[in-house]
PDB file of N, CA and C in Angstrom:
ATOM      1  N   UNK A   1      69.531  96.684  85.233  1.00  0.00           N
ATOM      2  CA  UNK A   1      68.475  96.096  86.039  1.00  0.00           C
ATOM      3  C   UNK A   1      68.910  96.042  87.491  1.00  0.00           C
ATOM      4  N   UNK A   2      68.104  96.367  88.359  1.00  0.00           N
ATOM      5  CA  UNK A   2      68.405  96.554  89.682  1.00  0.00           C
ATOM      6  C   UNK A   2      68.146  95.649  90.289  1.00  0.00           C
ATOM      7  N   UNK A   3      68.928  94.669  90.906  1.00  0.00           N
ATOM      8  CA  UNK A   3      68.885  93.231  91.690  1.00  0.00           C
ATOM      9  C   UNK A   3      68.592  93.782  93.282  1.00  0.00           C
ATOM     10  N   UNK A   4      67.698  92.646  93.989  1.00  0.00           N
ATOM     11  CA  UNK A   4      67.559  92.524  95.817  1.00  0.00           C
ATOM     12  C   UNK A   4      68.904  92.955  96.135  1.00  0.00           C
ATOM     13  N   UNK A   5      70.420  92.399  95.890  1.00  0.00           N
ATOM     14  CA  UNK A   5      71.626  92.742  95.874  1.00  0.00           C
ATOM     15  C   UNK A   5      71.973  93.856  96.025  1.00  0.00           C
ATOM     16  N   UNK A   6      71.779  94.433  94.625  1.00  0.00           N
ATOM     17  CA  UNK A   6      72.184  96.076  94.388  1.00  0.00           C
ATOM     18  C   UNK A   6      71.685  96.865  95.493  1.00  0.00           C
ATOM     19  N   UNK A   7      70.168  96.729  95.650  1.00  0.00           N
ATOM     20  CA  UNK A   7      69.132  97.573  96.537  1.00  0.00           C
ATOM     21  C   UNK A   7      69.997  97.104  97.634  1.00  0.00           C
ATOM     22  N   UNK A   8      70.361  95.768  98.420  1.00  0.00           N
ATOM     23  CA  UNK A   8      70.924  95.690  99.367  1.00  0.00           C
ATOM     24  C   UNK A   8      71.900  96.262 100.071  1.00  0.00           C
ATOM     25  N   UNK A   9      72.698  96.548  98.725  1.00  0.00           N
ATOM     26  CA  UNK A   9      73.714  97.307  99.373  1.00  0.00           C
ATOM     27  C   UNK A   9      73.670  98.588  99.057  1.00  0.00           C
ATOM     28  N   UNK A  10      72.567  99.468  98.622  1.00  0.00           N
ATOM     29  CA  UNK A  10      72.554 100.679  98.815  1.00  0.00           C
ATOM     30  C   UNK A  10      72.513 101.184 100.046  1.00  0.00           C
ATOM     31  N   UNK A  11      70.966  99.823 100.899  1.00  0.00           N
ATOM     32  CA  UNK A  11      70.553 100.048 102.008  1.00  0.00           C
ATOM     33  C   UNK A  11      71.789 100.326 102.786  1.00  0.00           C
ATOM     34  N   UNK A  12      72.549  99.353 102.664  1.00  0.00           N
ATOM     35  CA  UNK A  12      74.084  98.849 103.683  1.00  0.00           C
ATOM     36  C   UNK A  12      74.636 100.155 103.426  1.00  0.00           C
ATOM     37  N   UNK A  13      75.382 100.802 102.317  1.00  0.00           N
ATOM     38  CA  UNK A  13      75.873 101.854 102.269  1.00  0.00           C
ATOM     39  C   UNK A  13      75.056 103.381 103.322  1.00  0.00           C
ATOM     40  N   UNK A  14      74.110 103.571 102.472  1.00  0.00           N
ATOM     41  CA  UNK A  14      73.112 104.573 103.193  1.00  0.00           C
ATOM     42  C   UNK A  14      72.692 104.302 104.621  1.00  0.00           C
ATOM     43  N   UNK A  15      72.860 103.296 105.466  1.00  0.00           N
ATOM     44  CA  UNK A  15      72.915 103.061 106.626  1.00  0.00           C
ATOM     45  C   UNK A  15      74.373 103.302 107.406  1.00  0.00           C
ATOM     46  N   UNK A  16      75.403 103.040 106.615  1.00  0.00           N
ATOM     47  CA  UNK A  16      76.632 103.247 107.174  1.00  0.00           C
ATOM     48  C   UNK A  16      76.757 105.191 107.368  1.00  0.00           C
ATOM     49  N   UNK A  17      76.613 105.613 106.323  1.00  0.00           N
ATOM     50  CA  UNK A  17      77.033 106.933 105.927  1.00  0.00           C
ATOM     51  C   UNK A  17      75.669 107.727 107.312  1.00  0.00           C
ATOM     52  N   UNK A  18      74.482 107.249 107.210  1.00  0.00           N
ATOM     53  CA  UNK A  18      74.118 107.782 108.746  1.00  0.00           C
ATOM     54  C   UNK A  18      74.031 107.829 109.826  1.00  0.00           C
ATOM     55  N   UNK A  19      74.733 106.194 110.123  1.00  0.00           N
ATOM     56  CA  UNK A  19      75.694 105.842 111.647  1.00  0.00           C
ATOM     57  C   UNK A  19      76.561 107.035 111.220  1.00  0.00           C
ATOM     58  N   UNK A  20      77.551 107.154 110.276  1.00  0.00           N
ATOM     59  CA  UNK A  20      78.660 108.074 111.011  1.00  0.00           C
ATOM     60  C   UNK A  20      78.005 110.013 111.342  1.00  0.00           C
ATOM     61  N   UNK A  21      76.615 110.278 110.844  1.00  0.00           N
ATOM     62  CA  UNK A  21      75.783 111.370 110.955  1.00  0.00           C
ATOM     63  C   UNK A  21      75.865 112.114 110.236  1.00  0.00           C
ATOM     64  N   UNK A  22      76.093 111.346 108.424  1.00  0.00           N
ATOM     65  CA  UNK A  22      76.060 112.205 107.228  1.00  0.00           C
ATOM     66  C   UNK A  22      74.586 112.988 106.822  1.00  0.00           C
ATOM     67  N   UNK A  23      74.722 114.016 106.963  1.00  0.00           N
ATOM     68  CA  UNK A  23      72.643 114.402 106.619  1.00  0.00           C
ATOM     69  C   UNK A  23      72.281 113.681 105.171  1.00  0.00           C
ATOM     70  N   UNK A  24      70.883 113.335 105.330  1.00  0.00           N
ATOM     71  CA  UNK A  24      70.784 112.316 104.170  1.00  0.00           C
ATOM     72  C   UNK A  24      70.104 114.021 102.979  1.00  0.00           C
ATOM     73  N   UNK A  25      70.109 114.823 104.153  1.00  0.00           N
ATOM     74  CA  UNK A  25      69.570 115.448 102.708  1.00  0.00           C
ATOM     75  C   UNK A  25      70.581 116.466 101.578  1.00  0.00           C
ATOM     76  N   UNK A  26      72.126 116.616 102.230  1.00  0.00           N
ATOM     77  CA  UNK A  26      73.013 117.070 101.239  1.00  0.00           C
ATOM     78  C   UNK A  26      73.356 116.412 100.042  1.00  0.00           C
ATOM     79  N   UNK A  27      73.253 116.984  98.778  1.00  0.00           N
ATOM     80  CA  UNK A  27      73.625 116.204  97.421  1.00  0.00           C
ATOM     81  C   UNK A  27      75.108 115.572  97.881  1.00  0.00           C
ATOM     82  N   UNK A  28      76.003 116.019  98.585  1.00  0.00           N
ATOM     83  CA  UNK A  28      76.995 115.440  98.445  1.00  0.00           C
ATOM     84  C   UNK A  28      76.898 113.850  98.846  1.00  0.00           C
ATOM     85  N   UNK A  29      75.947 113.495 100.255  1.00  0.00           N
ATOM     86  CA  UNK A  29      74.976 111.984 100.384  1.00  0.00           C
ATOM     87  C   UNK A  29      75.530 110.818  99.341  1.00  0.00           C
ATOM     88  N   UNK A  30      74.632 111.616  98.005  1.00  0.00           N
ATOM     89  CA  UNK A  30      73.846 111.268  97.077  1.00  0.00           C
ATOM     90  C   UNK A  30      75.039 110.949  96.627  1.00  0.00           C
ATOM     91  N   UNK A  31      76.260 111.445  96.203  1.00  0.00           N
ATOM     92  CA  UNK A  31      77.407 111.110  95.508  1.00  0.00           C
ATOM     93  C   UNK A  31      77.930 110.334  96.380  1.00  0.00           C
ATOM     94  N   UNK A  32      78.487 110.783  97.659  1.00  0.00           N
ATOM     95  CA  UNK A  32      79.440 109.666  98.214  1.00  0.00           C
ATOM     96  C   UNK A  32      78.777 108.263  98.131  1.00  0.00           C
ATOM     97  N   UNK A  33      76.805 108.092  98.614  1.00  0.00           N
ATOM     98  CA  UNK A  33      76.833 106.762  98.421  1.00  0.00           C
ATOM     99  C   UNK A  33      77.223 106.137  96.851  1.00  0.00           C
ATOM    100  N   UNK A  34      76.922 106.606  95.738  1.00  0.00           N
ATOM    101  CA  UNK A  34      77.039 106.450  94.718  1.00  0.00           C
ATOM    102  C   UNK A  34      79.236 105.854  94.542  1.00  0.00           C
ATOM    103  N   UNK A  35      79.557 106.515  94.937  1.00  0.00           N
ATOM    104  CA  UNK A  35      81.125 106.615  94.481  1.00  0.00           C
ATOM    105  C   UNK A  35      81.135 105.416  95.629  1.00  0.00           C
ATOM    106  N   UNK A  36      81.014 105.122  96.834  1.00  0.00           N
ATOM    107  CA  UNK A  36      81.131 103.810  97.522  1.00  0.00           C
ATOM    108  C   UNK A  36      80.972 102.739  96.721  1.00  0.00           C
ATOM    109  N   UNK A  37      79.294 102.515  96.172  1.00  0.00           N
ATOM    110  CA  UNK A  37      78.947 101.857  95.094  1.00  0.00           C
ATOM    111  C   UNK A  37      79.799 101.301  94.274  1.00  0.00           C
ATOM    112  N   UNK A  38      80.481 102.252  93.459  1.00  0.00           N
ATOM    113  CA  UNK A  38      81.139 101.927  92.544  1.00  0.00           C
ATOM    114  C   UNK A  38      82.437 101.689  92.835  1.00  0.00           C
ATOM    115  N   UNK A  39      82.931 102.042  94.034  1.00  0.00           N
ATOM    116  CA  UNK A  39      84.525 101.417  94.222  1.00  0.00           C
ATOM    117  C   UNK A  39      84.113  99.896  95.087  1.00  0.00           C
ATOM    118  N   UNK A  40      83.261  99.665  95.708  1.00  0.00           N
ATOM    119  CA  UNK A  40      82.494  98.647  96.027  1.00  0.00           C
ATOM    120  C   UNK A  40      82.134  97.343  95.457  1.00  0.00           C
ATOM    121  N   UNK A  41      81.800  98.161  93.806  1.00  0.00           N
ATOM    122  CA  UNK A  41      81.768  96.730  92.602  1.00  0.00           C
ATOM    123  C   UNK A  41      82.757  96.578  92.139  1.00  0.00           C
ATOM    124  N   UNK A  42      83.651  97.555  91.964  1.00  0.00           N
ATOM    125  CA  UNK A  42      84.976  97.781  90.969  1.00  0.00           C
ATOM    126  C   UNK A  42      86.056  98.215  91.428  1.00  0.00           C
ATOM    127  N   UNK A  43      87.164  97.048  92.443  1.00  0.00           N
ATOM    128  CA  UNK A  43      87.903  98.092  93.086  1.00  0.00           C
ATOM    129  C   UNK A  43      89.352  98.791  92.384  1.00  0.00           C
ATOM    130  N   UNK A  44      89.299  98.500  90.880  1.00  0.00           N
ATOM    131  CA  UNK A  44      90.208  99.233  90.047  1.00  0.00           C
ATOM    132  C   UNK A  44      89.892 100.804  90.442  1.00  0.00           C
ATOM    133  N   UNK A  45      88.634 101.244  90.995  1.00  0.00           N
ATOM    134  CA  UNK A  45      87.944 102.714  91.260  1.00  0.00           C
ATOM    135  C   UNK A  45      89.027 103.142  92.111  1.00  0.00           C
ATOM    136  N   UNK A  46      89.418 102.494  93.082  1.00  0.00           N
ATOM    137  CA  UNK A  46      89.847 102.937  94.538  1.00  0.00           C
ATOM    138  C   UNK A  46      91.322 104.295  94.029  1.00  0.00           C
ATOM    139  N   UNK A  47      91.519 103.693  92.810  1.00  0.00           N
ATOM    140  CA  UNK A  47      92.712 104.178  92.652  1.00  0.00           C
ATOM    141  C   UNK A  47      92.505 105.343  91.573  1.00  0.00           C
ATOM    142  N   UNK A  48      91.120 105.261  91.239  1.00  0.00           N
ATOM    143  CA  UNK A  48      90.978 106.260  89.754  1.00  0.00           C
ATOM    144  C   UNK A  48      89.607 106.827  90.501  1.00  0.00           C
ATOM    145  N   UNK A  49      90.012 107.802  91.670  1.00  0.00           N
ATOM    146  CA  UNK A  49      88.388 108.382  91.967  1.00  0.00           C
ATOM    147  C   UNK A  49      88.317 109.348  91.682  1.00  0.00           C
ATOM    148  N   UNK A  50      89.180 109.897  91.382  1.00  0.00           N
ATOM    149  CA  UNK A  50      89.381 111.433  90.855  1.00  0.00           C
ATOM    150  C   UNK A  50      88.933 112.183  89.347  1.00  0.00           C
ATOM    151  N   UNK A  51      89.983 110.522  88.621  1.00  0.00           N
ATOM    152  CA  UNK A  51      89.498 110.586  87.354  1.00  0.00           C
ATOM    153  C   UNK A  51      88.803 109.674  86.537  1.00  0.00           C
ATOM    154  N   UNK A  52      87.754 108.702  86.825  1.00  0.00           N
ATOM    155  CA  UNK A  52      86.927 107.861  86.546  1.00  0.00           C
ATOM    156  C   UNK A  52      85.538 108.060  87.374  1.00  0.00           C
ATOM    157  N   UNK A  53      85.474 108.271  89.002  1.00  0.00           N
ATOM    158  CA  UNK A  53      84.433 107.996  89.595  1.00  0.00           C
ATOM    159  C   UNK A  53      83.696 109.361  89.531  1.00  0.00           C
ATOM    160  N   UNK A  54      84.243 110.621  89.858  1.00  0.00           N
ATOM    161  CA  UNK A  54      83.831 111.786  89.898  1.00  0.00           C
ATOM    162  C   UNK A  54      83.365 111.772  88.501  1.00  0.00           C
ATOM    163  N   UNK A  55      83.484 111.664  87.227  1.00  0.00           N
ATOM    164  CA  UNK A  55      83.019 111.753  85.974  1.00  0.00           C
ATOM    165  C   UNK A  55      81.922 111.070  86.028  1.00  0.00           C
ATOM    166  N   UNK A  56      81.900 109.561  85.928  1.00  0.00           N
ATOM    167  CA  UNK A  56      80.757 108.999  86.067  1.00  0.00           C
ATOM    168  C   UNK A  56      79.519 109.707  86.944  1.00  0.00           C
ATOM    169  N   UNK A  57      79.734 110.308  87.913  1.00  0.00           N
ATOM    170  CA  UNK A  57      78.606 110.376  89.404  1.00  0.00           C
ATOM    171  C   UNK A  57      77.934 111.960  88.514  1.00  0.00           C
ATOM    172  N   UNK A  58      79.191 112.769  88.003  1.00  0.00           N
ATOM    173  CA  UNK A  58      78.776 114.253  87.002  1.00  0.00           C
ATOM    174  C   UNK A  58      78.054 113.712  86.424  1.00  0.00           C
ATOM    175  N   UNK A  59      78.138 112.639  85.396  1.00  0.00           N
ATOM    176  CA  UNK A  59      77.300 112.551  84.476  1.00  0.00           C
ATOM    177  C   UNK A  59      75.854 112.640  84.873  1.00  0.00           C
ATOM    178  N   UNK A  60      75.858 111.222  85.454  1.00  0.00           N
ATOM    179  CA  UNK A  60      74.624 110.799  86.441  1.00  0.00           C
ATOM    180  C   UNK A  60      74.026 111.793  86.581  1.00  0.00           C
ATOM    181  N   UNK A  61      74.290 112.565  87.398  1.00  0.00           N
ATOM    182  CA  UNK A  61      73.732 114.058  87.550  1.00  0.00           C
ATOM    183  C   UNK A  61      73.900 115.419  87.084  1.00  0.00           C
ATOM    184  N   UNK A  62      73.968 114.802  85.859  1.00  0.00           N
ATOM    185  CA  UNK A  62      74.451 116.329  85.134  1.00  0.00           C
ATOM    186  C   UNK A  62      74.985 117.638  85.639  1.00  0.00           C
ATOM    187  N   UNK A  63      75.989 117.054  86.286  1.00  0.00           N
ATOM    188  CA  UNK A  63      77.047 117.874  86.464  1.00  0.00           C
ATOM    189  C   UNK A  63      78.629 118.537  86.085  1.00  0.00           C
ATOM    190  N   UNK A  64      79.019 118.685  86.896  1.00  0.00           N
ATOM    191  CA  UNK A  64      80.701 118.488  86.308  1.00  0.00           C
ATOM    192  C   UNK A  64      81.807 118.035  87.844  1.00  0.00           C
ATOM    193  N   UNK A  65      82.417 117.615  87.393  1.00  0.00           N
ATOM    194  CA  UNK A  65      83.688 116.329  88.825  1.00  0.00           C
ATOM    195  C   UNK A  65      83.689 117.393  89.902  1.00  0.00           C
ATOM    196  N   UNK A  66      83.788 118.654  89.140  1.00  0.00           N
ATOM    197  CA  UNK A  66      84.534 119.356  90.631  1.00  0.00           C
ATOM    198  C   UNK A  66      83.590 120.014  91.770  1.00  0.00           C
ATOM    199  N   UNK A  67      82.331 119.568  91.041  1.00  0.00           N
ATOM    200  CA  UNK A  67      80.961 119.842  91.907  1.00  0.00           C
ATOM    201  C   UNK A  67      80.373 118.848  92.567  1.00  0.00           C
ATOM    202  N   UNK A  68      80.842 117.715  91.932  1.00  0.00           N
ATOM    203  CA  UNK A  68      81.442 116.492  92.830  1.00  0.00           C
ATOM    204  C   UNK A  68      81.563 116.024  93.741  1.00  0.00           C
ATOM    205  N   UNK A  69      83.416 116.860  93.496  1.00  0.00           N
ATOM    206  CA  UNK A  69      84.488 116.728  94.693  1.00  0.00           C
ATOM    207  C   UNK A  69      83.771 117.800  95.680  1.00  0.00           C
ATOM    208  N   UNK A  70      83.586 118.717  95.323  1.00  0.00           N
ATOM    209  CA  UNK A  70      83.294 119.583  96.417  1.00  0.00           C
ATOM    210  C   UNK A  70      82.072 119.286  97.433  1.00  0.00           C
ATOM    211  N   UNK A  71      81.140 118.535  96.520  1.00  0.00           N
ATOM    212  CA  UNK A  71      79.535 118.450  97.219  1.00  0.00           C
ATOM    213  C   UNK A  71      80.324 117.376  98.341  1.00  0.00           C
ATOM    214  N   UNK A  72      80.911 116.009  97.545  1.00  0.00           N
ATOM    215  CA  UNK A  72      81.411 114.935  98.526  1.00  0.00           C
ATOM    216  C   UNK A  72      82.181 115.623  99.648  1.00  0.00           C
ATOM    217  N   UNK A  73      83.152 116.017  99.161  1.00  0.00           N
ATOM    218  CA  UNK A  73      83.817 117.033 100.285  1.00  0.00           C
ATOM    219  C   UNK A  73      83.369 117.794 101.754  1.00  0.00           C
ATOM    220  N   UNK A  74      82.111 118.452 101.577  1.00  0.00           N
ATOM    221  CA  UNK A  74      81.129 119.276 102.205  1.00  0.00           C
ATOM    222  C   UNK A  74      80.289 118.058 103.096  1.00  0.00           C
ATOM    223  N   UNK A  75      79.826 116.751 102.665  1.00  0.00           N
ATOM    224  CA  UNK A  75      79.208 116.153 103.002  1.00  0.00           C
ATOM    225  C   UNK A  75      80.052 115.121 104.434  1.00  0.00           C
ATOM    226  N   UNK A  76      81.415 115.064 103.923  1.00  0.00           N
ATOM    227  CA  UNK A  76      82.526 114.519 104.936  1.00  0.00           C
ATOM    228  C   UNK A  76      82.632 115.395 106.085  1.00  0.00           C
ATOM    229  N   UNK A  77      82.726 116.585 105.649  1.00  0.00           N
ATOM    230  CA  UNK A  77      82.757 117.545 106.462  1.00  0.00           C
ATOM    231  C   UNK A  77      81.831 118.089 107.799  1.00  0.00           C
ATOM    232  N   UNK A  78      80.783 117.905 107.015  1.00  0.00           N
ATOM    233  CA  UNK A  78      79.653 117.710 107.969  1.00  0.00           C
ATOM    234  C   UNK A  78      79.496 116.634 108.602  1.00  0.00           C
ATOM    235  N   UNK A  79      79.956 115.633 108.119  1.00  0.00           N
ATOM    236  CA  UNK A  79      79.721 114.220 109.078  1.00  0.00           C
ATOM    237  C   UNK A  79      80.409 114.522 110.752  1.00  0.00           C
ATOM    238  N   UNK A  80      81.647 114.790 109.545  1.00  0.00           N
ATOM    239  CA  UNK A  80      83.052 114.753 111.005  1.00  0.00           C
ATOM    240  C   UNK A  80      83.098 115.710 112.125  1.00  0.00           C
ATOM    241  N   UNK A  81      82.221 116.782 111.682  1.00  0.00           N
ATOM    242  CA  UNK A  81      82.014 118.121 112.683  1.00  0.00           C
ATOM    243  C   UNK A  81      80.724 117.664 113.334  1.00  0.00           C
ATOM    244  N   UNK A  82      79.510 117.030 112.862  1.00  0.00           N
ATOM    245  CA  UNK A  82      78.228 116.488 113.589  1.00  0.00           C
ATOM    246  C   UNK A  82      77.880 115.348 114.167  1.00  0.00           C
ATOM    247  N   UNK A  83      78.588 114.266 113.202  1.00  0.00           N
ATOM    248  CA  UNK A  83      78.736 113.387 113.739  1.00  0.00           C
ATOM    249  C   UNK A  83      78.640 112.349 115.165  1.00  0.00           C
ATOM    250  N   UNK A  84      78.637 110.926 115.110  1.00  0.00           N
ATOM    251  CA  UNK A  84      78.894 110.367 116.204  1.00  0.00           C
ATOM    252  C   UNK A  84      80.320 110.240 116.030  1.00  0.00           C
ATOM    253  N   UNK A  85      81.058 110.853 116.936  1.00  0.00           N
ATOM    254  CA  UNK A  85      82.498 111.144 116.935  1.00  0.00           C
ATOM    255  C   UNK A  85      82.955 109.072 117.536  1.00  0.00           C
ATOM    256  N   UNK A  86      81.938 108.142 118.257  1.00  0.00           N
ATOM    257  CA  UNK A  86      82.537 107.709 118.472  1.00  0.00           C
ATOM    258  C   UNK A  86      82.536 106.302 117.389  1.00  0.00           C
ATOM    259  N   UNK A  87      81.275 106.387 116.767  1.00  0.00           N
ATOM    260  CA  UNK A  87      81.367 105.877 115.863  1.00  0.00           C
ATOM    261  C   UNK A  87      82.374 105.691 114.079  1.00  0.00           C
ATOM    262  N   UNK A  88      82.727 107.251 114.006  1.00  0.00           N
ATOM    263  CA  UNK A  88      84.031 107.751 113.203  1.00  0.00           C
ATOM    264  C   UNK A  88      85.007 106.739 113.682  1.00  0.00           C
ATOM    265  N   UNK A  89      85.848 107.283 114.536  1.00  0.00           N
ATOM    266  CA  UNK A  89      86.823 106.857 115.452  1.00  0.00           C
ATOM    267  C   UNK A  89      86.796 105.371 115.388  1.00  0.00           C
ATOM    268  N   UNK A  90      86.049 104.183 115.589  1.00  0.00           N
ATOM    269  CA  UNK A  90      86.174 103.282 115.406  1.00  0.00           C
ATOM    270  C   UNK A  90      85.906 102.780 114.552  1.00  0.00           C
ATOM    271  N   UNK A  91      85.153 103.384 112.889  1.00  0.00           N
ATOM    272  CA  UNK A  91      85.377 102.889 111.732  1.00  0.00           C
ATOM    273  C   UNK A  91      86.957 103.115 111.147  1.00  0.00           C
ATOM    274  N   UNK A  92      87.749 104.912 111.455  1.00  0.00           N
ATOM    275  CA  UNK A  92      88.489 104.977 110.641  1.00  0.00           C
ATOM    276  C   UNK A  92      89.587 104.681 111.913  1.00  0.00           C
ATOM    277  N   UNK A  93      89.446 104.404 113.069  1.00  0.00           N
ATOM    278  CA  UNK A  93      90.630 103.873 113.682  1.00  0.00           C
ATOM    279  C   UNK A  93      91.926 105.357 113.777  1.00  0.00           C
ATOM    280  N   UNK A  94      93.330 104.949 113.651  1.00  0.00           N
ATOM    281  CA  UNK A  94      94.046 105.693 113.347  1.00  0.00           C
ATOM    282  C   UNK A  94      94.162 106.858 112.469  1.00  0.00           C
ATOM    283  N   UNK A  95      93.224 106.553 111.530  1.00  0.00           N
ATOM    284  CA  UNK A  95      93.134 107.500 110.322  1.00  0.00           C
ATOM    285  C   UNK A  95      92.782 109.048 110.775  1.00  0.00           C
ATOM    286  N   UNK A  96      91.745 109.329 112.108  1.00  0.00           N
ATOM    287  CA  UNK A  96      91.175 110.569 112.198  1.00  0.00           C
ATOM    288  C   UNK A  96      91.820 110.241 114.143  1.00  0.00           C
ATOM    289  N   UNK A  97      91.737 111.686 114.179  1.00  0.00           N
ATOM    290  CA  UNK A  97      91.867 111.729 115.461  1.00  0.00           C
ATOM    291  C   UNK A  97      91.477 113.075 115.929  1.00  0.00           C
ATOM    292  N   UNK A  98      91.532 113.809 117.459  1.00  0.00           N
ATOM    293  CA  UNK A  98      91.631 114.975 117.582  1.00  0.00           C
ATOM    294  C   UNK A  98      92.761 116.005 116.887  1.00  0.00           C
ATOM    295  N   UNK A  99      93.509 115.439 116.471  1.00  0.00           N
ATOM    296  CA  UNK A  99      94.823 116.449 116.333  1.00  0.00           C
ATOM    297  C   UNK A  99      94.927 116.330 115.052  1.00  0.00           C
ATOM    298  N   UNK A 100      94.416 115.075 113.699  1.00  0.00           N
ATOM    299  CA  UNK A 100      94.825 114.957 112.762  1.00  0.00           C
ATOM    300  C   UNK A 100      93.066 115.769 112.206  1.00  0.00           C
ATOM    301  N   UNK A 101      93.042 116.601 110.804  1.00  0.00           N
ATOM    302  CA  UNK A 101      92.102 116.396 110.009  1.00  0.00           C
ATOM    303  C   UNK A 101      91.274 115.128 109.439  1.00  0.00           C
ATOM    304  N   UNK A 102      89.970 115.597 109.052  1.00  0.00           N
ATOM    305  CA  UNK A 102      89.007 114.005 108.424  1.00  0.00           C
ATOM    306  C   UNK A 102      90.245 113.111 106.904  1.00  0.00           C
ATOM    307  N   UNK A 103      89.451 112.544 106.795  1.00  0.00           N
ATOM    308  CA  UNK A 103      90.209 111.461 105.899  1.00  0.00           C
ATOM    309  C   UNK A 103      90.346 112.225 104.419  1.00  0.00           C
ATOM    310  N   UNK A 104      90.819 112.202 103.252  1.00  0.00           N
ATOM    311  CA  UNK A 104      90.508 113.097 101.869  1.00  0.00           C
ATOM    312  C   UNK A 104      89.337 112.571 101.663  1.00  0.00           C
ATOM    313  N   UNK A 105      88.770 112.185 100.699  1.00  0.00           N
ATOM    314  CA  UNK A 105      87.188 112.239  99.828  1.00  0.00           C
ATOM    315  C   UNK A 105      87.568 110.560  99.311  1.00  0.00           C
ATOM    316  N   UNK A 106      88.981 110.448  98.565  1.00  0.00           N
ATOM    317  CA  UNK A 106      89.507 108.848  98.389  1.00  0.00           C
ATOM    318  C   UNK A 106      89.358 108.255  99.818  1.00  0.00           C
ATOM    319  N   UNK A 107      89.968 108.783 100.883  1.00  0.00           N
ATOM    320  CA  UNK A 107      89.765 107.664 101.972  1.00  0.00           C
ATOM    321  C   UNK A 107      88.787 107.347 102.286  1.00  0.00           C
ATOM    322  N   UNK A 108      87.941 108.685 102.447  1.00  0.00           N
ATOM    323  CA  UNK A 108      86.725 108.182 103.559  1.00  0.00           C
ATOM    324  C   UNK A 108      85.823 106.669 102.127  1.00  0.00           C
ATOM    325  N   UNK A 109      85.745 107.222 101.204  1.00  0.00           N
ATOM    326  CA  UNK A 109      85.243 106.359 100.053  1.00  0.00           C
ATOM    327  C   UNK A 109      86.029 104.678  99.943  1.00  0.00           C
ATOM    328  N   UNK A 110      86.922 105.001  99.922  1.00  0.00           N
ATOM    329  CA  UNK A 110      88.199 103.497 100.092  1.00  0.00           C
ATOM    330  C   UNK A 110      87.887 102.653 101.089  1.00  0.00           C
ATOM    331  N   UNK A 111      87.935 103.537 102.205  1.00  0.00           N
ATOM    332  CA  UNK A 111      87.675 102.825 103.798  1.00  0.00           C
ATOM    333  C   UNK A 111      85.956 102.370 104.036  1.00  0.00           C
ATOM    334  N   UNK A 112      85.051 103.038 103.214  1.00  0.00           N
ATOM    335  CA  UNK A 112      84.057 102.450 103.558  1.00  0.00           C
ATOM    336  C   UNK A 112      83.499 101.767 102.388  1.00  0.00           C
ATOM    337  N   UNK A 113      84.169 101.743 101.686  1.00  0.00           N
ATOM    338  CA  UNK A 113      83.943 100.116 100.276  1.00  0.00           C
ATOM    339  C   UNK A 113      84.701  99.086 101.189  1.00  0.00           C
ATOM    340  N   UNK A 114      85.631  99.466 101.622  1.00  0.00           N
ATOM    341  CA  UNK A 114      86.594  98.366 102.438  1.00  0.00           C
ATOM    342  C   UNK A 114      85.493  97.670 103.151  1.00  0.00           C
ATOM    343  N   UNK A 115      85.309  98.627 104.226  1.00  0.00           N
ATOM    344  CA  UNK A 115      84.297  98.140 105.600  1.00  0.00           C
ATOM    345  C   UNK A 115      83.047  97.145 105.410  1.00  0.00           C
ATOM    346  N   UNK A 116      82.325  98.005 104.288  1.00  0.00           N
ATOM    347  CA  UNK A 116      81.405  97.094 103.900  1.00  0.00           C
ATOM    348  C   UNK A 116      82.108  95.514 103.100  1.00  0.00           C
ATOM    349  N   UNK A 117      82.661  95.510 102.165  1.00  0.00           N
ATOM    350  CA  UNK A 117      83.579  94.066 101.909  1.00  0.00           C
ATOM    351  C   UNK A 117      83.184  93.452 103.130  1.00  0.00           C
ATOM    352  N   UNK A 118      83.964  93.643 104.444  1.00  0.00           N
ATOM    353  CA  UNK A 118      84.514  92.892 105.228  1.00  0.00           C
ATOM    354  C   UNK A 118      82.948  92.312 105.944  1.00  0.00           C
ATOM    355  N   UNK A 119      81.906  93.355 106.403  1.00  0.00           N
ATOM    356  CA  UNK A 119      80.728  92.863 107.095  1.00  0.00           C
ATOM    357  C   UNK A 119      79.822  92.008 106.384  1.00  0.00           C
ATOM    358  N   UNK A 120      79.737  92.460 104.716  1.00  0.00           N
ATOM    359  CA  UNK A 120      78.916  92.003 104.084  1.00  0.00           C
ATOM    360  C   UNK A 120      78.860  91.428 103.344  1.00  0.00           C
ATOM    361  N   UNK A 121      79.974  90.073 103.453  1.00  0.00           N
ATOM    362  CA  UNK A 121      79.854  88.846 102.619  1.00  0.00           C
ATOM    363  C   UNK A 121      78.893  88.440 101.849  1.00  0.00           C
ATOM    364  N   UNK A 122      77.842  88.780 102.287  1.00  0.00           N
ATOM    365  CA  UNK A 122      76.698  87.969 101.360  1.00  0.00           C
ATOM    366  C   UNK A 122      76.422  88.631  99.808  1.00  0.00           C
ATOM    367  N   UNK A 123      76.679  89.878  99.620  1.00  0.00           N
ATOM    368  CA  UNK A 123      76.247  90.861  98.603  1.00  0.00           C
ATOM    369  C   UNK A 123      76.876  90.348  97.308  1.00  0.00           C
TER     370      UNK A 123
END
């Protein structure tokens, strides 16, 4: 059953992911908000995204993990190349820079279950 809550923080998620200038219309979107979600309710996830969260999100969408990893992958990718570079930069701080590559598919996911925690006490 889907609570004001749940919906709340989809909104919160799906608002974050297009401040940083994720296109809402790549499937990969659709997974990363999903895998936020769930390391979001459950942060045993943070550490099993590879092999717990990517399965779950396949299922969901009848897929398989590594279409997944790759869609999520593609979708980071595009953020960080289109993006508001300055908005990145001051979510992931140290993490991204000019000289370093984007975050893996665990960070950018880790860091923005984190982020939200911290703004959105109320959820």
């Amino acid at each position: 059953m889907e609570t004001e809550n749940n919906r709340a923080l989809v909104r919160e998620i799906t608002n974050f992911l297009r401040e940083l200038g994720m296109p809402t219309h790549l499937l990969g979107f659709e997974y990363v908000r999903l895998a936020i979600y769930l390391v979001y309710e459950n942060q045993i996830y943070k550490k099993r995204i590879t092999t717990q969260v990517y399965p779950i999100i396949a299922e969901k969408y009848n897929t398989d993990p590594q279409n997944v990893e790759r869609s999520i992958r593609h979708a980071i990718e595009v953020a960080f190349t289109r993006g508001n570079v300055d908005d990145i930069y001051r979510l992931f701080k140290n993490t991204v820079s000019s000289t370093k590559s984007r975050p893996t598919n665990a960070e950018f996911i880790s860091m923005l279950a984190d982020h939200i925690h911290i703004v959105s006490k109320n959820f």
